[in-house]
C-alpha atoms as a PDB file:
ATOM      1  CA  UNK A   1     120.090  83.605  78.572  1.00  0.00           C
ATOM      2  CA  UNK A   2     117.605  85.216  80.810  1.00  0.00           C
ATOM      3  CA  UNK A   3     118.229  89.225  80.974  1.00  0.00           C
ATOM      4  CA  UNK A   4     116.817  91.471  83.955  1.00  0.00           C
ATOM      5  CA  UNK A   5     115.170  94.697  82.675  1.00  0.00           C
ATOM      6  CA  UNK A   6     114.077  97.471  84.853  1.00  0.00           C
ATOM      7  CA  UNK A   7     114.110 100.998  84.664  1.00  0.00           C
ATOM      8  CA  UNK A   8     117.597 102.200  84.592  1.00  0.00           C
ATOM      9  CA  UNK A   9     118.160  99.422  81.817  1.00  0.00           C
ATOM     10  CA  UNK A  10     115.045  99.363  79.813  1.00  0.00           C
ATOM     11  CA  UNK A  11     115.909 101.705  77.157  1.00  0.00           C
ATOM     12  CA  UNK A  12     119.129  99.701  76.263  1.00  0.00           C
ATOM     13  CA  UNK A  13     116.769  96.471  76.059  1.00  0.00           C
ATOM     14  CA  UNK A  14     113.965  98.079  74.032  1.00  0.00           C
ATOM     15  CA  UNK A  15     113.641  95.720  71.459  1.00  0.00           C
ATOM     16  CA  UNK A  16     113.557  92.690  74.109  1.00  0.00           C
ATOM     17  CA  UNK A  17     110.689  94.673  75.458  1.00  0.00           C
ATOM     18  CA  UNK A  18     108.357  95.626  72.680  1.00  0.00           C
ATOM     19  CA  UNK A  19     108.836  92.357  71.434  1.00  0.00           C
ATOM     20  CA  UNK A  20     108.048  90.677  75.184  1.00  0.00           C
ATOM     21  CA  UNK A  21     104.844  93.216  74.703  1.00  0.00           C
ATOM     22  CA  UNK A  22     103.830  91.926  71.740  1.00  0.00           C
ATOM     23  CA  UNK A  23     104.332  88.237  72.822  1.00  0.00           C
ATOM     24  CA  UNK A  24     101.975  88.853  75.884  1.00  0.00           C
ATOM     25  CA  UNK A  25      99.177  90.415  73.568  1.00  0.00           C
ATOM     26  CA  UNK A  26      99.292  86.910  71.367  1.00  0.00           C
ATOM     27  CA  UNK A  27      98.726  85.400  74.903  1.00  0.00           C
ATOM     28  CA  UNK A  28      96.818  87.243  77.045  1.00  0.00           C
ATOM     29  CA  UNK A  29      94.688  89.077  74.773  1.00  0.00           C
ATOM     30  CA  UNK A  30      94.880  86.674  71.295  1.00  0.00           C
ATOM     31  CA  UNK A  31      94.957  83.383  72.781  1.00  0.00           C
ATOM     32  CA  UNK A  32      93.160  83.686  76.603  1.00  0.00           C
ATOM     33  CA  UNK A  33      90.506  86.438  75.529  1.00  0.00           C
ATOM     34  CA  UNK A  34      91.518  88.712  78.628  1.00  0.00           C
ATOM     35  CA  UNK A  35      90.362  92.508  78.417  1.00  0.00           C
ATOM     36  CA  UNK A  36      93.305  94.381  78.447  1.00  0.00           C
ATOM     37  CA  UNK A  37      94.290  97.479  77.120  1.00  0.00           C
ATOM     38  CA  UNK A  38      97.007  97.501  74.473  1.00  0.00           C
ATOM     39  CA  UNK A  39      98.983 100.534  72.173  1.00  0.00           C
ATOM     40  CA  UNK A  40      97.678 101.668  69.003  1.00  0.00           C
ATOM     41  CA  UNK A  41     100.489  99.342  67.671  1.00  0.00           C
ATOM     42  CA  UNK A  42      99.008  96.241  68.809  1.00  0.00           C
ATOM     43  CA  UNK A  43     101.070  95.819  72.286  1.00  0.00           C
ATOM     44  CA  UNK A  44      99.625  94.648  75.313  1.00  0.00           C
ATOM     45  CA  UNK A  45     100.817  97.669  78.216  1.00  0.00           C
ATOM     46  CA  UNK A  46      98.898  97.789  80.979  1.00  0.00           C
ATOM     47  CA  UNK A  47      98.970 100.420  84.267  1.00  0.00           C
ATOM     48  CA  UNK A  48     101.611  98.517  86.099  1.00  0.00           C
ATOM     49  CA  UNK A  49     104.238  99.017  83.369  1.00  0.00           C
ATOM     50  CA  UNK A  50     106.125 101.660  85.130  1.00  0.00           C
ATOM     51  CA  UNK A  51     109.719 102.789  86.108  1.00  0.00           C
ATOM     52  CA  UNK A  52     109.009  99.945  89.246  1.00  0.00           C
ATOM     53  CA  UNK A  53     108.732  97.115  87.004  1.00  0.00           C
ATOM     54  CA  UNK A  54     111.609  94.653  86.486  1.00  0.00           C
ATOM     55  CA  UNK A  55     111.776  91.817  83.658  1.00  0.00           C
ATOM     56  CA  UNK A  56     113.002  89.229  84.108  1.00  0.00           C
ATOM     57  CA  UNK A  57     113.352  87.792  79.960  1.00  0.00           C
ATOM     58  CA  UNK A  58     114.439  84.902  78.543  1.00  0.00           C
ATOM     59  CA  UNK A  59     116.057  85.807  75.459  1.00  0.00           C
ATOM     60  CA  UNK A  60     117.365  83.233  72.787  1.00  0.00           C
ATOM     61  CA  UNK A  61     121.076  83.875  72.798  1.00  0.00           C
ATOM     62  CA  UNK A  62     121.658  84.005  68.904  1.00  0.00           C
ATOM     63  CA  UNK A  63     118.556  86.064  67.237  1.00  0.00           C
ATOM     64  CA  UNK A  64     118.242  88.047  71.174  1.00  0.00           C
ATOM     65  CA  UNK A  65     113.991  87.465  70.333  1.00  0.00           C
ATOM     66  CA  UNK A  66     111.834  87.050  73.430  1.00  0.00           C
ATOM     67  CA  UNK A  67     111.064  83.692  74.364  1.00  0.00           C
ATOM     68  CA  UNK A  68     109.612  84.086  78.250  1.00  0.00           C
ATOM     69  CA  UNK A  69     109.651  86.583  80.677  1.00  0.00           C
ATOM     70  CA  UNK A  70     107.925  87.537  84.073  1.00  0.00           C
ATOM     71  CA  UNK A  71     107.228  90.999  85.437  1.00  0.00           C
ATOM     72  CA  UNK A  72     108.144  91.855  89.035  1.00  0.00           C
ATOM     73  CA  UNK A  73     106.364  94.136  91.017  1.00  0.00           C
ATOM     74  CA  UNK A  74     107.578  95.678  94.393  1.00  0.00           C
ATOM     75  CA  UNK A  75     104.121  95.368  96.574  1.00  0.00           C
ATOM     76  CA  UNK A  76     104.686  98.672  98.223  1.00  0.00           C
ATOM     77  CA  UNK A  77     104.394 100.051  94.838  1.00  0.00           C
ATOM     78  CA  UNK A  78     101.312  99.302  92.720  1.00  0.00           C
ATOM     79  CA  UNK A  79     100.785  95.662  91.800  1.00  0.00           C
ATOM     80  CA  UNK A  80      97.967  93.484  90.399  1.00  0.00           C
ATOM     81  CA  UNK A  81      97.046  92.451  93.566  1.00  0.00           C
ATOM     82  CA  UNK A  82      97.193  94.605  96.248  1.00  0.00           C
ATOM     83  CA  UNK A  83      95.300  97.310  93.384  1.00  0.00           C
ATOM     84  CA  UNK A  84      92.594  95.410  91.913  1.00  0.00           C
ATOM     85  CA  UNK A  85      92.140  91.897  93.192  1.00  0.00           C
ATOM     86  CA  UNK A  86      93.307  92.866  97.129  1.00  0.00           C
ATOM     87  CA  UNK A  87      89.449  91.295  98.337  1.00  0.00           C
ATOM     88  CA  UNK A  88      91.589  88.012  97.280  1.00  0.00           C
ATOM     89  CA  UNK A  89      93.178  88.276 100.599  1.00  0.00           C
ATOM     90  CA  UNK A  90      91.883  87.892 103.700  1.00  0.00           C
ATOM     91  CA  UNK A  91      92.808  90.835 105.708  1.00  0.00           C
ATOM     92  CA  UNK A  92      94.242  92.760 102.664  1.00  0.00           C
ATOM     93  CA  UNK A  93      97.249  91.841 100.029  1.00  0.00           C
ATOM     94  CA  UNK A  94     100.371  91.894 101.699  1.00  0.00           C
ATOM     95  CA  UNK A  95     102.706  94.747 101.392  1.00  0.00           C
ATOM     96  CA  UNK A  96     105.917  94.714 102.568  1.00  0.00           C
ATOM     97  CA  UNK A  97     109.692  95.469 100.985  1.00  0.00           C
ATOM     98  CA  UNK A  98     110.222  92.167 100.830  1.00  0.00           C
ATOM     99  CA  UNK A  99     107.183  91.066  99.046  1.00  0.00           C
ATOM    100  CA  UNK A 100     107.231  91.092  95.704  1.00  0.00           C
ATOM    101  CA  UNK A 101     104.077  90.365  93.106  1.00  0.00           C
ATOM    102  CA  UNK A 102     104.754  88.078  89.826  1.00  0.00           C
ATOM    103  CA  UNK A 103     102.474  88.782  87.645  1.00  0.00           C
ATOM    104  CA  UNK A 104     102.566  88.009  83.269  1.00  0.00           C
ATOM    105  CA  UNK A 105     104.212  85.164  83.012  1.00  0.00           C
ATOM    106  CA  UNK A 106     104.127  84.991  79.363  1.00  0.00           C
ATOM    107  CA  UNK A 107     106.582  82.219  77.201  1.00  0.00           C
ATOM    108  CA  UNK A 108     106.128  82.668  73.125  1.00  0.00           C
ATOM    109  CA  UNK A 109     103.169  81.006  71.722  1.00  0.00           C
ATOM    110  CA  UNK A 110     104.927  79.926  68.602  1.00  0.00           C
ATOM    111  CA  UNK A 111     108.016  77.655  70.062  1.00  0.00           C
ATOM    112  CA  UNK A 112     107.526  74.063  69.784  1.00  0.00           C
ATOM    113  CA  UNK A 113     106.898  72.659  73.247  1.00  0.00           C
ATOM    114  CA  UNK A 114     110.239  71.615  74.516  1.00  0.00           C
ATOM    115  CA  UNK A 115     111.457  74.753  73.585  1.00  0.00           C
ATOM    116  CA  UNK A 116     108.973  76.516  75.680  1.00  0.00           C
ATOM    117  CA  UNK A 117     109.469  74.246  78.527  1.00  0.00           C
ATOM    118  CA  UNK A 118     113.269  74.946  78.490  1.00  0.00           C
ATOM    119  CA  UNK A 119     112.534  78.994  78.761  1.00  0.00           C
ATOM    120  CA  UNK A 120     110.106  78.584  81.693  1.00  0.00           C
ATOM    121  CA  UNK A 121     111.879  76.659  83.984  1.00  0.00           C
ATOM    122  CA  UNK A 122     114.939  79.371  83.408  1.00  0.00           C
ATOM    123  CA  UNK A 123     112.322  81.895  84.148  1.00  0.00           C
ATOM    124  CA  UNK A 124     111.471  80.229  87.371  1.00  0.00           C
ATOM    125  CA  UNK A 125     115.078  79.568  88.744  1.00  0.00           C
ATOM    126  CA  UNK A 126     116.149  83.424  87.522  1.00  0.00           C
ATOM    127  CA  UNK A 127     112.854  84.832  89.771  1.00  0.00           C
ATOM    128  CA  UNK A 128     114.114  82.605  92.794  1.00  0.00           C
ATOM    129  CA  UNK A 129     117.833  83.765  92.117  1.00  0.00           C
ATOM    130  CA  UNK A 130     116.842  87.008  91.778  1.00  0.00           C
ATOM    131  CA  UNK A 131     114.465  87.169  94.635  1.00  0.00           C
ATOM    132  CA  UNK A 132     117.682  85.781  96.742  1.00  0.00           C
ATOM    133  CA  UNK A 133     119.401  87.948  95.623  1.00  0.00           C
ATOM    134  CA  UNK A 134     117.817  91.140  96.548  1.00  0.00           C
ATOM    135  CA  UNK A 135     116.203  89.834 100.225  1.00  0.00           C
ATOM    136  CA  UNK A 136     112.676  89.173  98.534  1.00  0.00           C
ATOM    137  CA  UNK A 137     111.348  86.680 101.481  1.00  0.00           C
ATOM    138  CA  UNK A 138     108.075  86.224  99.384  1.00  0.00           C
ATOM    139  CA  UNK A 139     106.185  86.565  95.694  1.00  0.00           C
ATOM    140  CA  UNK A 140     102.468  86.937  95.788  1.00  0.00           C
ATOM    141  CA  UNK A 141     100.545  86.371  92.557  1.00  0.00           C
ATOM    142  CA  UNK A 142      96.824  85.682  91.666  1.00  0.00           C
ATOM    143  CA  UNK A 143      96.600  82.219  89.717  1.00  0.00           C
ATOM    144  CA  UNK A 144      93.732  80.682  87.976  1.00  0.00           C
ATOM    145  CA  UNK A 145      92.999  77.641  90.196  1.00  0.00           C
ATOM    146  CA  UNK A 146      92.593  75.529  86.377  1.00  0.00           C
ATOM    147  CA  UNK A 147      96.425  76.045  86.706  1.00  0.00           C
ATOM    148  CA  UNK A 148      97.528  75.295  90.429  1.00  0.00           C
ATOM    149  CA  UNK A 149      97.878  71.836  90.326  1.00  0.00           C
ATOM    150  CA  UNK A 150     100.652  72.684  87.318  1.00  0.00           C
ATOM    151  CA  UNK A 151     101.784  75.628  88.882  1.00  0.00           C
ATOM    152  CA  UNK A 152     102.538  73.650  92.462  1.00  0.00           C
ATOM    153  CA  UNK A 153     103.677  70.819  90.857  1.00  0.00           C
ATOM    154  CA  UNK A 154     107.926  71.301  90.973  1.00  0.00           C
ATOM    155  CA  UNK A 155     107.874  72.182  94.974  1.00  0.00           C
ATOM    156  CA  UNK A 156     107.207  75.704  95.551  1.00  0.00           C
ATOM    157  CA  UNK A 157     106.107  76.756  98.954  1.00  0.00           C
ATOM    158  CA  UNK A 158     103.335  77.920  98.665  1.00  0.00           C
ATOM    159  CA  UNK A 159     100.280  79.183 100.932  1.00  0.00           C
ATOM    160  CA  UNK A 160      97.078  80.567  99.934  1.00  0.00           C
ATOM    161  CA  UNK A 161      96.204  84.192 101.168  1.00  0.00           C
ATOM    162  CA  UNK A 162      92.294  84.034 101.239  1.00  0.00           C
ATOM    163  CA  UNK A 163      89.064  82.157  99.875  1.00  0.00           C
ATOM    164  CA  UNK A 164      88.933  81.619  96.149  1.00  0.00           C
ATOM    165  CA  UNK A 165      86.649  83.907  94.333  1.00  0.00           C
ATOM    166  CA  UNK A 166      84.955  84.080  90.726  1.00  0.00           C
ATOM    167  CA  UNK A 167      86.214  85.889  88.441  1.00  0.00           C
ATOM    168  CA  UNK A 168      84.626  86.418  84.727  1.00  0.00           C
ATOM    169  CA  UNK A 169      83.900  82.814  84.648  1.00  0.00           C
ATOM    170  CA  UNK A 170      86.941  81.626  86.127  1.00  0.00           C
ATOM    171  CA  UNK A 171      88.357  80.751  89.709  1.00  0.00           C
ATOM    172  CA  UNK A 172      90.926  82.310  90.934  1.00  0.00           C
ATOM    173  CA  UNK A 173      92.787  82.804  94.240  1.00  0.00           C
ATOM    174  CA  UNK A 174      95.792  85.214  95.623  1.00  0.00           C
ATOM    175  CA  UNK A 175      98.835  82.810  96.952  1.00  0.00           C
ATOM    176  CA  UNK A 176     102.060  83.652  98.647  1.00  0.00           C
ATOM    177  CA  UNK A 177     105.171  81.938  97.445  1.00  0.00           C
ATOM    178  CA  UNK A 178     107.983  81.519  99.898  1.00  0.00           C
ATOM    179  CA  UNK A 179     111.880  81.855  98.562  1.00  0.00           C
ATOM    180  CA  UNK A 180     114.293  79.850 100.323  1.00  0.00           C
ATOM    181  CA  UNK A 181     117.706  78.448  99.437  1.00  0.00           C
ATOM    182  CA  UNK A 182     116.442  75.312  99.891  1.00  0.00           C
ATOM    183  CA  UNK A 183     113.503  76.015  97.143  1.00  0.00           C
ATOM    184  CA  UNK A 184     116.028  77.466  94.568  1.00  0.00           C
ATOM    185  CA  UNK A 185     117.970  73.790  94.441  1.00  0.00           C
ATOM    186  CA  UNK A 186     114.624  71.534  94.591  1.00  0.00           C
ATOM    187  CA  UNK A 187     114.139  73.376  91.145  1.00  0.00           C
ATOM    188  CA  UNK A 188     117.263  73.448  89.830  1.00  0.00           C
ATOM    189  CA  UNK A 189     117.176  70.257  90.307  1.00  0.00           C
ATOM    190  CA  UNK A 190     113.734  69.049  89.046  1.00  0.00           C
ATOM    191  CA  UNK A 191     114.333  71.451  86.180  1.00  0.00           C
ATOM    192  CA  UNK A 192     117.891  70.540  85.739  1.00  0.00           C
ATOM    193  CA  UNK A 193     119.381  73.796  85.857  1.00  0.00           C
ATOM    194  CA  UNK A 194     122.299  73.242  87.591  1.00  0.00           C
ATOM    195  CA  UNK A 195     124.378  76.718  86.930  1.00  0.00           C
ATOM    196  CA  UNK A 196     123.257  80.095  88.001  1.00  0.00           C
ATOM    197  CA  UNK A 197     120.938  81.876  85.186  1.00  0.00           C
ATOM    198  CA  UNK A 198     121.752  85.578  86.871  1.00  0.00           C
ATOM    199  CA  UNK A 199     124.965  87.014  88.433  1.00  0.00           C
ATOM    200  CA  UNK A 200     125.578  89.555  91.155  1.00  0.00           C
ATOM    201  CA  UNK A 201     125.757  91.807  88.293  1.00  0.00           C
ATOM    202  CA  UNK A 202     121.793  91.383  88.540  1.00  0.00           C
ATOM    203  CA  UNK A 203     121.346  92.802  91.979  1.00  0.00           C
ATOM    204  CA  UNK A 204     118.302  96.027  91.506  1.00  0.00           C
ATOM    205  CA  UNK A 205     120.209  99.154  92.420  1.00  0.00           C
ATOM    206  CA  UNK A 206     119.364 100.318  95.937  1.00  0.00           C
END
């Protein structure tokens, strides 16, 4: 079951939350060494956390425990890119109200790997549903290029937005990822999701 979680829902999904926090610290902080600030109880909560965040989580539909989740960023708001890596971009990160940033992609480091698997790609095809959705035309995301062959690999379309650059030891470049029908059902095919993951229920308030 993949829940969405933004503002006017997030305090009736608090658990999901501090428990998708603490997952992203075992990743991102425990597991990938990245320098991130985290709460004096050991969750990772960074500056882009806000009221113009929405989750997208996939939740295991018996316990409810976090077992991968996305944040969405509107990029007229502040985002990852457009506020700290916008040199990425040639010409600037895009901002529009139909771009939207994805940025902590984060799946549970202790599921087995199938079980992992199985909560990404239902992460994936909720972000294109919900992108559909609510007339998001593009996500923009920085990627470590280490990753982009994976990352490419089930048919996004995808464009890159500038030169790559080094980072802290690592490559990494700003790409634009562009939602179509047509991409939704190449990956619910390839990742055998045939029913919707989200409902109209979904749609982000206006």
């Amino acid at each position: 079951m993949v829940i969405v979680i933004d503002a006017q829902s997030a305090e009736r999904h608090n658990a999901v939350l501090r428990d998708m926090h603490r997952e992203r610290r075992k990743v991102f902080v425990d597991a990938l060494k990245w320098r991130l600030p985290l709460t004096a109880d050991g969750l990772e909560i960074d500056q882009f956390d806000t009221d113009q965040a929405t989750y997208l989580v996939c939740v295991d539909p018996e316990t409810g425990d976090h077992l991968s989740s996305v944040r969405l960023l509107p990029s007229l708001a502040g985002h990852v890119l457009g506020d700290i890596f916008d040199g990425l971009c040639d010409g600037g990160a895009p901002r529009a109200a139909d771009v939207w940033e994805i940025s902590r992609f984060c799946t549970s480091p202790s599921l087995t790997r199938e079980r992992a698997k199985w909560a990404r790609r239902r992460v994936t095809v909720a972000m294109l549903e919900y992108a559909l959705l609510n007339d998001i035309r593009m996500f923009s995301c920085v990627i470590s290029l280490s990753w982009l062959p994976t990352f490419l690999a089930p048919g996004w379309r995808c464009e890159p937005l500038g030169g790559p650059q080094n980072h802290e030891g690592d490559m990494i470049g700003a790409f634009g990822i562009h939602v179509t029908p047509a991409v939704l059902q190449l990956y619910r095919l390839n990742y055998d999701v045939p029913e919707p993951v989200l409902t109209l229920a979904n749609r982000r308030a206006a």
